[in-house]
N, C-alpha and C. Protein backbone atom coordinates (compact mmCIF):
# COMPACT_ATOMS: atom_id res chain seq x y z
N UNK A 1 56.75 165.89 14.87
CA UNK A 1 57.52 167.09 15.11
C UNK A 1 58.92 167.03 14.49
N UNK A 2 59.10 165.86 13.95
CA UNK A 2 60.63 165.68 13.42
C UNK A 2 60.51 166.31 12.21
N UNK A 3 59.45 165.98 11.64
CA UNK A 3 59.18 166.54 10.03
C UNK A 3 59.06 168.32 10.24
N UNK A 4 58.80 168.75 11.52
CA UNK A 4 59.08 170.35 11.34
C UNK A 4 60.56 170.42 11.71
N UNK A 5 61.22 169.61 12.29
CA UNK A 5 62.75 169.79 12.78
C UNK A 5 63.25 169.80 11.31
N UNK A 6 62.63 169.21 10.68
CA UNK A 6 63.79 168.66 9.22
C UNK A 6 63.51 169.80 8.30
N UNK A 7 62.38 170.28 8.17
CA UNK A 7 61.64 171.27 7.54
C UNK A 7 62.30 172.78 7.60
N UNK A 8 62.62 172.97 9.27
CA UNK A 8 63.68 173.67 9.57
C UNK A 8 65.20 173.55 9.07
N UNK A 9 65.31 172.65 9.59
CA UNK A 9 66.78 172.36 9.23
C UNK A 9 66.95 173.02 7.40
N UNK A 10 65.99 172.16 6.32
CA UNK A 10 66.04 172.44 5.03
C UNK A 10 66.13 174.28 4.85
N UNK A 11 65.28 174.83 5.50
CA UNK A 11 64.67 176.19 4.95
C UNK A 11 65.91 177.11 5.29
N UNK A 12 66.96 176.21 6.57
CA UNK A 12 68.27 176.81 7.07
C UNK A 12 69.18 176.76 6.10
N UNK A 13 69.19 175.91 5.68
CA UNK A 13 70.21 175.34 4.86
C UNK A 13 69.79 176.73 3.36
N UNK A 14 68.78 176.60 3.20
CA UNK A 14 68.99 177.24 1.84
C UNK A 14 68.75 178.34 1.69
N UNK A 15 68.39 179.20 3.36
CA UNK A 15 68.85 180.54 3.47
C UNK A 15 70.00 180.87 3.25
N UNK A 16 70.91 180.04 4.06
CA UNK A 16 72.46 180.31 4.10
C UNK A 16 73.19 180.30 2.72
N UNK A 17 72.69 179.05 1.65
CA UNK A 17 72.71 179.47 0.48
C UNK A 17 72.49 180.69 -0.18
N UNK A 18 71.24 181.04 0.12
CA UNK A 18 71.12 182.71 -0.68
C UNK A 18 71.42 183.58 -0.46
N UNK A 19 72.60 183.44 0.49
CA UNK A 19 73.47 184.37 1.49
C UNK A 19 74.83 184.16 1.33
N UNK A 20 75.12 183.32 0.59
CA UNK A 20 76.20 182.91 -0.21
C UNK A 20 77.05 182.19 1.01
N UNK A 21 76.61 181.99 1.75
CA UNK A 21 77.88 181.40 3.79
C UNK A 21 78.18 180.25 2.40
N UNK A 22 77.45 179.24 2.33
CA UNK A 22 78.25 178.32 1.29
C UNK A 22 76.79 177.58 0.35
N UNK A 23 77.35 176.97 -0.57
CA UNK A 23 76.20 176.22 -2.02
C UNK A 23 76.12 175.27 -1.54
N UNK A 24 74.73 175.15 -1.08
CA UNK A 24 74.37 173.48 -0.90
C UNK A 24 73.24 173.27 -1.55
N UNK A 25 73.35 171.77 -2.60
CA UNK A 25 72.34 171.64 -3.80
C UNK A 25 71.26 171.10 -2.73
N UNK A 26 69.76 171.31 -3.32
CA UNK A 26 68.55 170.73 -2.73
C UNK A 26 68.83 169.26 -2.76
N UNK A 27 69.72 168.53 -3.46
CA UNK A 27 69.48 167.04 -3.67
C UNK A 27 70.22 166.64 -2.76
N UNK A 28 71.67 167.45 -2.23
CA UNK A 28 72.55 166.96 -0.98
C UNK A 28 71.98 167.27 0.55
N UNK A 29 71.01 168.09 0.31
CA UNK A 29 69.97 168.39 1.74
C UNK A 29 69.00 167.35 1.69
N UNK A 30 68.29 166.85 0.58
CA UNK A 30 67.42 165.61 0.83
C UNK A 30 68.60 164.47 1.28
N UNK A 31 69.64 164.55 0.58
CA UNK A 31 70.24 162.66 0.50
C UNK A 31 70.64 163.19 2.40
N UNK A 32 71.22 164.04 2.90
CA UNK A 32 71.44 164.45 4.14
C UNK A 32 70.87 163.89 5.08
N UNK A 33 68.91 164.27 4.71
CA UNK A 33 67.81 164.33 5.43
C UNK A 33 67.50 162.26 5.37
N UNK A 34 67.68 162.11 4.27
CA UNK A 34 67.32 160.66 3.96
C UNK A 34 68.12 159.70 5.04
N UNK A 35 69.29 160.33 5.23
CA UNK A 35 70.46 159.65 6.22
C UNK A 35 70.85 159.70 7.62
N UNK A 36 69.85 160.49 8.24
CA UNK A 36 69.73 160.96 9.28
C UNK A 36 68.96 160.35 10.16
N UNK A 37 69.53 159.70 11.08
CA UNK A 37 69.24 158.90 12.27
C UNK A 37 69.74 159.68 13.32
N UNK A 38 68.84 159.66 14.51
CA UNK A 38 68.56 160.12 15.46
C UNK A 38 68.10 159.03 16.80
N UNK A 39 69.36 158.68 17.29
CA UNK A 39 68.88 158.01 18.59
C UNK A 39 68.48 158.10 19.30
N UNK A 40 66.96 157.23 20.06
CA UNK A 40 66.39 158.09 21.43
C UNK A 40 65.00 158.80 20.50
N UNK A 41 65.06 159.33 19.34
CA UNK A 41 63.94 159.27 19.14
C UNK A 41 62.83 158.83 18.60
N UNK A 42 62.16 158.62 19.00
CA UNK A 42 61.10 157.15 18.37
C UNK A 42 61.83 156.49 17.97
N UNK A 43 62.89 155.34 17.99
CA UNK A 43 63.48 154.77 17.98
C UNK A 43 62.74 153.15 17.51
N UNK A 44 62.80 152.61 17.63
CA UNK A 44 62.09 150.99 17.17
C UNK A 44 63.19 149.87 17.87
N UNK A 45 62.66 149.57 18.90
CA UNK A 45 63.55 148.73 19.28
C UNK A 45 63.38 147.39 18.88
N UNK A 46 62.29 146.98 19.30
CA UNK A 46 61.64 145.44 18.72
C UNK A 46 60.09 145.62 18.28
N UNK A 47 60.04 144.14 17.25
CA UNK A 47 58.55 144.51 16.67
C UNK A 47 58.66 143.13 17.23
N UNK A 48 57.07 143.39 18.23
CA UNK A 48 56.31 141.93 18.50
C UNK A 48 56.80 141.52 19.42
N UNK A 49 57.04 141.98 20.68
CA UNK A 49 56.03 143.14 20.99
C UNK A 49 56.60 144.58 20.30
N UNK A 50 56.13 145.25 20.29
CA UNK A 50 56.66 146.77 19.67
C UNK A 50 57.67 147.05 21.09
N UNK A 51 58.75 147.74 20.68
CA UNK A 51 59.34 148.12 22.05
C UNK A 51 59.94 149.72 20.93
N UNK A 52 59.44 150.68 21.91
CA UNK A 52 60.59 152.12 20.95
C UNK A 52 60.63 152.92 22.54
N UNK A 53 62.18 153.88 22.05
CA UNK A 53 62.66 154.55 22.94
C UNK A 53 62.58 155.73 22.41
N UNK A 54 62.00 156.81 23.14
CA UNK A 54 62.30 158.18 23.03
C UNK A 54 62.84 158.78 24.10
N UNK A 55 63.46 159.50 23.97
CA UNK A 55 64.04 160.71 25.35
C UNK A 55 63.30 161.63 26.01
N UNK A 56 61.85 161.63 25.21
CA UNK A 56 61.09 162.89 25.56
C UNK A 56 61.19 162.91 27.45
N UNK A 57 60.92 163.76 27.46
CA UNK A 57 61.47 164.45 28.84
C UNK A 57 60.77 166.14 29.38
N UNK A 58 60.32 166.72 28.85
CA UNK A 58 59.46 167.72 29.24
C UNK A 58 58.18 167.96 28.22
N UNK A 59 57.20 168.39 28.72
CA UNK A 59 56.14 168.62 27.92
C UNK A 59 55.91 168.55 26.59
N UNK A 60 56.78 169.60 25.90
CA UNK A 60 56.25 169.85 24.83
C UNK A 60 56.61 168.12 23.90
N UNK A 61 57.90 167.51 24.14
CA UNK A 61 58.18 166.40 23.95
C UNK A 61 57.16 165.19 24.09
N UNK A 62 56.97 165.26 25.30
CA UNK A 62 55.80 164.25 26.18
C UNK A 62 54.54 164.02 25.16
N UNK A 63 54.20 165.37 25.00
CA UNK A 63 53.23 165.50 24.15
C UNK A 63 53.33 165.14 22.41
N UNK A 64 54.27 165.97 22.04
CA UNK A 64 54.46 164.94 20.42
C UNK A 64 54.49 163.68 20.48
N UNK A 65 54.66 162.82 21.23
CA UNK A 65 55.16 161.44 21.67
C UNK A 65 53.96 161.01 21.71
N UNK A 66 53.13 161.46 22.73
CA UNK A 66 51.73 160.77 22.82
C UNK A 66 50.90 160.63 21.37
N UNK A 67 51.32 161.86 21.19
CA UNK A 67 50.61 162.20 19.85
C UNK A 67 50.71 161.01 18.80
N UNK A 68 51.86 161.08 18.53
CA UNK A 68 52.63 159.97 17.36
C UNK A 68 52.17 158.27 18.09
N UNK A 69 52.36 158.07 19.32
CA UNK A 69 51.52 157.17 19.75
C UNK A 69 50.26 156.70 19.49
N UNK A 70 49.32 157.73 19.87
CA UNK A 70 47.82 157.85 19.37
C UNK A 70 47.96 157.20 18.40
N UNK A 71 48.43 157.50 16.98
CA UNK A 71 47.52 157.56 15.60
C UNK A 71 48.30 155.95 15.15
N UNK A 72 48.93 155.29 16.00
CA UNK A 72 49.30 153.83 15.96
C UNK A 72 47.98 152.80 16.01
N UNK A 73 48.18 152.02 15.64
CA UNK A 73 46.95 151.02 15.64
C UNK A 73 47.49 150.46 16.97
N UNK A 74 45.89 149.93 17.25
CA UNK A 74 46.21 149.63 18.48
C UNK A 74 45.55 148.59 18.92
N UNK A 75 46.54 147.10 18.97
CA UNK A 75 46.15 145.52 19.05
C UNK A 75 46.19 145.29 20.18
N UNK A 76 47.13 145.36 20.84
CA UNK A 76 47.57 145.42 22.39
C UNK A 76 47.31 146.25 23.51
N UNK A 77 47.86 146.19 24.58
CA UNK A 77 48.35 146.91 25.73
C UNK A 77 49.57 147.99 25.40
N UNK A 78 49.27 149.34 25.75
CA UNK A 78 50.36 150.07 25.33
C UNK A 78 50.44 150.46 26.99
N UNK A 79 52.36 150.36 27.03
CA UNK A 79 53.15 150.38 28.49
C UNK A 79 53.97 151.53 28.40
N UNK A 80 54.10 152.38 29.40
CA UNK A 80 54.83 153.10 29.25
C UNK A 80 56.22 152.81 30.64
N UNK A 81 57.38 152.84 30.21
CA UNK A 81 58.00 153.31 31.81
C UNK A 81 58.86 153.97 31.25
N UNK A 82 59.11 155.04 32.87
CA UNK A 82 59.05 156.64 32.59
C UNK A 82 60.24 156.39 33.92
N UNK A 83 61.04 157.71 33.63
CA UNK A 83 62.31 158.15 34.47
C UNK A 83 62.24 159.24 33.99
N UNK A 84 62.20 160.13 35.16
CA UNK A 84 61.90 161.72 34.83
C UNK A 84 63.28 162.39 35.68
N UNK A 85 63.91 163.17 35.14
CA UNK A 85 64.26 164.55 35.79
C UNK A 85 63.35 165.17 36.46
N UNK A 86 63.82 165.22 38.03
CA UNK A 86 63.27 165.93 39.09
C UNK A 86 63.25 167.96 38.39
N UNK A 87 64.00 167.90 37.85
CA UNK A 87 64.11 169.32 36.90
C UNK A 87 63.35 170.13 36.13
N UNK A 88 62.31 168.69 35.35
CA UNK A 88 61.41 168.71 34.43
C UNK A 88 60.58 168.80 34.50
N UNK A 89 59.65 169.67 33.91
CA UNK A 89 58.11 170.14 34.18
C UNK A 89 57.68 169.02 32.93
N UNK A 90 56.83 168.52 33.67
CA UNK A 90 55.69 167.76 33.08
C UNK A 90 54.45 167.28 33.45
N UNK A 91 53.60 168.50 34.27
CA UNK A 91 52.40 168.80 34.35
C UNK A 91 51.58 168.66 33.37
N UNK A 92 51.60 169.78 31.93
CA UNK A 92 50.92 169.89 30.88
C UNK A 92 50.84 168.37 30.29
N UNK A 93 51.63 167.48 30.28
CA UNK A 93 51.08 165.88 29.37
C UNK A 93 51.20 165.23 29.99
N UNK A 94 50.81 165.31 31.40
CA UNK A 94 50.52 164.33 32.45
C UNK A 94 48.68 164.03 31.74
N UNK A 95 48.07 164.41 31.27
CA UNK A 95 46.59 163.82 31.18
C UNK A 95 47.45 163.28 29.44
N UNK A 96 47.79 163.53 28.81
CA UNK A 96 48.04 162.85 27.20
C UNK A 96 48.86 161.64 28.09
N UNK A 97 49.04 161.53 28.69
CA UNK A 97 49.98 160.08 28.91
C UNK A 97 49.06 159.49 29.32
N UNK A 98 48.07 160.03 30.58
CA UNK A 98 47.02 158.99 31.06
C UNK A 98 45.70 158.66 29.93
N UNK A 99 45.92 159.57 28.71
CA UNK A 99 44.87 158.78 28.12
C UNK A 99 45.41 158.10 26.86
N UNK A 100 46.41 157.63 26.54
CA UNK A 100 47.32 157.12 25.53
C UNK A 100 47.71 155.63 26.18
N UNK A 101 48.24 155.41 27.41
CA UNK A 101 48.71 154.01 27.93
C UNK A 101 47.81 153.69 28.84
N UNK A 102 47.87 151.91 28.61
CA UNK A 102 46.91 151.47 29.80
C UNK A 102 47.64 150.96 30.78
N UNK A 103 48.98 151.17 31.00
CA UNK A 103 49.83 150.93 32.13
C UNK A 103 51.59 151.41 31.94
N UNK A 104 51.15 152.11 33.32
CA UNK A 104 52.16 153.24 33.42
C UNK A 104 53.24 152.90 34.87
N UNK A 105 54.37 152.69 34.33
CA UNK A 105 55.24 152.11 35.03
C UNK A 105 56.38 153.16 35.36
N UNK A 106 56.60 153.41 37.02
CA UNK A 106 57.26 155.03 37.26
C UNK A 106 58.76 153.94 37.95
N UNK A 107 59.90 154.46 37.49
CA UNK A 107 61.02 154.14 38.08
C UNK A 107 61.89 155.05 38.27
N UNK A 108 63.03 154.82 39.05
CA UNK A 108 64.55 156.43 39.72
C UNK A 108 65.36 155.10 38.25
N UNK A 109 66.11 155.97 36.90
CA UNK A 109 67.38 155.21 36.78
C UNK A 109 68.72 155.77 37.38
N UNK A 110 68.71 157.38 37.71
CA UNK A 110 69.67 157.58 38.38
C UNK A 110 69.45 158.87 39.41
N UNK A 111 70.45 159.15 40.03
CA UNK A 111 70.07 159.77 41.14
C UNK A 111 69.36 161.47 41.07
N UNK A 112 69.63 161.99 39.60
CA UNK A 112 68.91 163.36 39.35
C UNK A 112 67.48 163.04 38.74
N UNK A 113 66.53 162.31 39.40
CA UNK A 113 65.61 161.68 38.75
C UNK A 113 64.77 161.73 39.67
N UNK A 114 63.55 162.07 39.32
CA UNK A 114 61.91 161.69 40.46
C UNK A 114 62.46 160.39 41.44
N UNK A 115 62.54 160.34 42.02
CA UNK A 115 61.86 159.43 43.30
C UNK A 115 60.66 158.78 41.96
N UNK A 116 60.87 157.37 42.42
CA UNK A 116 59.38 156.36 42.03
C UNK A 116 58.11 156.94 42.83
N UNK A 117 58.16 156.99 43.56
CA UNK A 117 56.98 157.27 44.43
C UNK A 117 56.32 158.63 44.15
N UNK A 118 57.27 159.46 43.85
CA UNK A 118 56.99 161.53 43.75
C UNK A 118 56.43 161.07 41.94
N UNK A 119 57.30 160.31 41.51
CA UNK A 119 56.89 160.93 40.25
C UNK A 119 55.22 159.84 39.69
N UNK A 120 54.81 158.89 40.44
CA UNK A 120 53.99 158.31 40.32
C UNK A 120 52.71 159.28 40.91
N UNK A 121 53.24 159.77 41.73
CA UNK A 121 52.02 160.70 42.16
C UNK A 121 51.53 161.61 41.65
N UNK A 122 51.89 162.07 40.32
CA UNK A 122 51.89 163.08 39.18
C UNK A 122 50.32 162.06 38.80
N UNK A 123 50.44 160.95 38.48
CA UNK A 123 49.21 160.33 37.49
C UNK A 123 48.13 160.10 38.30
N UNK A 124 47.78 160.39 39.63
CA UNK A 124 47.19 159.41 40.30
C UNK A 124 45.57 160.70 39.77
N UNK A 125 44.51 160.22 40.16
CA UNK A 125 44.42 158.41 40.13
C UNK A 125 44.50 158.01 38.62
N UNK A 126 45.39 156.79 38.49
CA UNK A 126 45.15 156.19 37.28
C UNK A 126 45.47 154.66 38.10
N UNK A 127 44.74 153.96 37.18
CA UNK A 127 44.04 152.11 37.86
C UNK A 127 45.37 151.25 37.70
N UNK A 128 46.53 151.64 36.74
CA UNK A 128 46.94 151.10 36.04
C UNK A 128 48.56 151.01 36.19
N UNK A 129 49.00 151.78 37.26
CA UNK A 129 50.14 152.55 37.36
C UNK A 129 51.15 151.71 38.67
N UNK A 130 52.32 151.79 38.55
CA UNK A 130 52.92 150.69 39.13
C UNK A 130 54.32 151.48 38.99
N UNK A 131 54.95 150.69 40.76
CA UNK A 131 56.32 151.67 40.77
C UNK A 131 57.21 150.31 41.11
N UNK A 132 58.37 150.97 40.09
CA UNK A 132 59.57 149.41 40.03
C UNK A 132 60.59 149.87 40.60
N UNK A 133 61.34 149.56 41.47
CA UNK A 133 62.73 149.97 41.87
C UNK A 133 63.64 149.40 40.56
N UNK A 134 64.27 150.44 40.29
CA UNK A 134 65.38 150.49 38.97
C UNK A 134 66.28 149.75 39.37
N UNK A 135 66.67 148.28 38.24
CA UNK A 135 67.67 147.41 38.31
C UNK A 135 67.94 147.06 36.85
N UNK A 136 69.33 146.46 36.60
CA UNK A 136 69.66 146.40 35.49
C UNK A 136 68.82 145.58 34.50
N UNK A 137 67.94 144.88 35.06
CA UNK A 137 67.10 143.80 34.39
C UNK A 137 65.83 144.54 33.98
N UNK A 138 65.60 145.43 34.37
CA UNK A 138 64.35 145.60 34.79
C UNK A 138 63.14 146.11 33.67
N UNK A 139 64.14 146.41 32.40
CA UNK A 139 63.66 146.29 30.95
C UNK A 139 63.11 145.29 30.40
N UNK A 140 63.95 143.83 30.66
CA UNK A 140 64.12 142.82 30.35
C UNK A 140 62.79 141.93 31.31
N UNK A 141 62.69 142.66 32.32
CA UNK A 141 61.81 141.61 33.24
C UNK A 141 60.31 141.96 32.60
N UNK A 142 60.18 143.56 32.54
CA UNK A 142 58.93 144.23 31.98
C UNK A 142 58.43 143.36 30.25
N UNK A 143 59.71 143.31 29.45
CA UNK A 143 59.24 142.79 28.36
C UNK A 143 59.00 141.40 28.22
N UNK A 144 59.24 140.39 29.59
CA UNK A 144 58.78 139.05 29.38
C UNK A 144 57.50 138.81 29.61
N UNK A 145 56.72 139.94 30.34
CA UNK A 145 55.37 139.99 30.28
C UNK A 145 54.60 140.67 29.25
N UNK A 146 54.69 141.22 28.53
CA UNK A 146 54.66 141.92 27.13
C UNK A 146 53.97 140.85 26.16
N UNK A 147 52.65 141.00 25.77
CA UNK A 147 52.17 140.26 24.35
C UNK A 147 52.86 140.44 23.20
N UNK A 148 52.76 139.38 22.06
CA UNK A 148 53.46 140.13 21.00
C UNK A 148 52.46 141.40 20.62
N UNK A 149 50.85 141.65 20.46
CA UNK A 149 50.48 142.66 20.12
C UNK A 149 50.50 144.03 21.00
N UNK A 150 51.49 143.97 22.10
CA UNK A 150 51.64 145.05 22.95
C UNK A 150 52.57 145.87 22.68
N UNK A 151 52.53 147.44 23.15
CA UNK A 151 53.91 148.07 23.03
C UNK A 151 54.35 149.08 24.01
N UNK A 152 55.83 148.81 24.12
CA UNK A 152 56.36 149.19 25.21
C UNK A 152 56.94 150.76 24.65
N UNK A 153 56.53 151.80 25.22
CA UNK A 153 57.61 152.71 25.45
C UNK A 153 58.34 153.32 26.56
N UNK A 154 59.59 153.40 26.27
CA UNK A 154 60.87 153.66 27.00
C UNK A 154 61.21 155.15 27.04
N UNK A 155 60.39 155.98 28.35
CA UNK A 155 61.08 157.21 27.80
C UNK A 155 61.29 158.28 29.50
N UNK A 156 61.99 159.27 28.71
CA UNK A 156 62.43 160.54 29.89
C UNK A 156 62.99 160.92 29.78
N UNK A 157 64.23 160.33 29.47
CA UNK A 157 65.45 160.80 29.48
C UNK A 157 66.68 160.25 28.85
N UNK A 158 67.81 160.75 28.30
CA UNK A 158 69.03 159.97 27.88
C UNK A 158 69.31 158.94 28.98
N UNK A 159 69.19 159.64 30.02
CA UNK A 159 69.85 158.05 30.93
C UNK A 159 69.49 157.21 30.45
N UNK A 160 68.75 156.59 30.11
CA UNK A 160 68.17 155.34 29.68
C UNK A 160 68.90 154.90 28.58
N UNK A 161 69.96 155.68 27.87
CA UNK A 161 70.61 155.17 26.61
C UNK A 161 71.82 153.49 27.04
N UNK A 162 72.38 154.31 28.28
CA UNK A 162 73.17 152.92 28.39
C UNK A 162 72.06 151.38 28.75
N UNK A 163 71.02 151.76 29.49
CA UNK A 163 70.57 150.40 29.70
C UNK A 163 69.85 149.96 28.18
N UNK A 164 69.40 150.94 27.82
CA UNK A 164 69.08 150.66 26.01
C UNK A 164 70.26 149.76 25.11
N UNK A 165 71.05 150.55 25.52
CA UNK A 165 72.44 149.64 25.03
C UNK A 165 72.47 148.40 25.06
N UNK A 166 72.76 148.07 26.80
CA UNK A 166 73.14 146.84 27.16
C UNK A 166 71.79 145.74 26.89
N UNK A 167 70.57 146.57 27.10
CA UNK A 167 69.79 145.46 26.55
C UNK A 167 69.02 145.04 25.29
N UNK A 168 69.50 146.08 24.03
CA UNK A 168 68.90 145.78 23.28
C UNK A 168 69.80 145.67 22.38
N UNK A 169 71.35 145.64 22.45
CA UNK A 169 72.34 145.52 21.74
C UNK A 169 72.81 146.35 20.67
N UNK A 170 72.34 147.37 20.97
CA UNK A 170 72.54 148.90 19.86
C UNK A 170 73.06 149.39 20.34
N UNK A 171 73.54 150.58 19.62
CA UNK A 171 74.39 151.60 19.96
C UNK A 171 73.75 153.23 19.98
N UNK A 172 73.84 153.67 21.13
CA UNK A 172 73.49 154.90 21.59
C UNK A 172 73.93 156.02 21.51
């Protein structure tokens, strides 16, 4: 879905050109597009085990995510843990999550967030699913059990950017 974000972005750009707002050459919209990092989404945190962070956070998100997940090869155990906005509808890719990961890990990182327990009850039944009380480690504890052919994704929400931070030593 990024490649229609960018796709957009381009077709913006060179309307506004033929509208004279201002000249922007096709080659400074590619070198633009070429340079463009985006934190939080699909992100790559570590290879081996795979670890990536996205923000997705309501459906339509949830769902590109799974998607782009899917068409990954797949050696390992794929993990998900999830921190949702109590705000957020995410009914519609509650079944793309349960058929994409084989273990689904529900945690609160801050207080505008599902309850562990409310938002685990969204998947049930799934065999596989497990609720962590949110602590600063608790990234760190998940990935010492992690194969190298496994992969972890990190997603819901920005909150998750500072503990992304502190534990993976990037910048958010």
């Amino acid at each position: 879905h990024q490649k229609y974000n960018a796709g957009l972005a381009q077709a913006i750009a060179k309307h506004c050109s033929t509208m004279n707002f201002f000249n922007i050459k096709d080659q400074n919209i590619k070198k633009g597009l070429d340079y463009t990092k985006w934190p939080g989404r699909f992100e790559i945190l570590n290879i081996k085990p795979t670890i990536i962070f996205d923000v997705a956070h309501n459906n339509d998100s949830i769902i590109a995510l799974c998607n782009h997940i899917h068409s990954l090869p797949k050696k390992g155990k794929f993990h998900l843990l999830l921190s949702i906005q109590q705000t957020k509808e995410i009914s519609k890719s509650i079944n793309n999550i349960k058929n994409i990961f084989d273990i689904i890990i529900c945690t609160k990182i801050h207080d505008k967030m599902y309850d562990a327990n409310k938002l685990s009850m969204k998947f049930q039944p799934f065999k596989n699913l497990t609720i962590e009380i949110f602590s600063n480690s608790l990234i760190n504890q998940i990935v010492q059990t992690l194969s190298p052919n496994d992969l972890l994704v990190i997603a819901g929400s920005h909150y998750w950017g500072q503990y992304i931070e502190k534990t993976f030593k990037n910048s958010f």
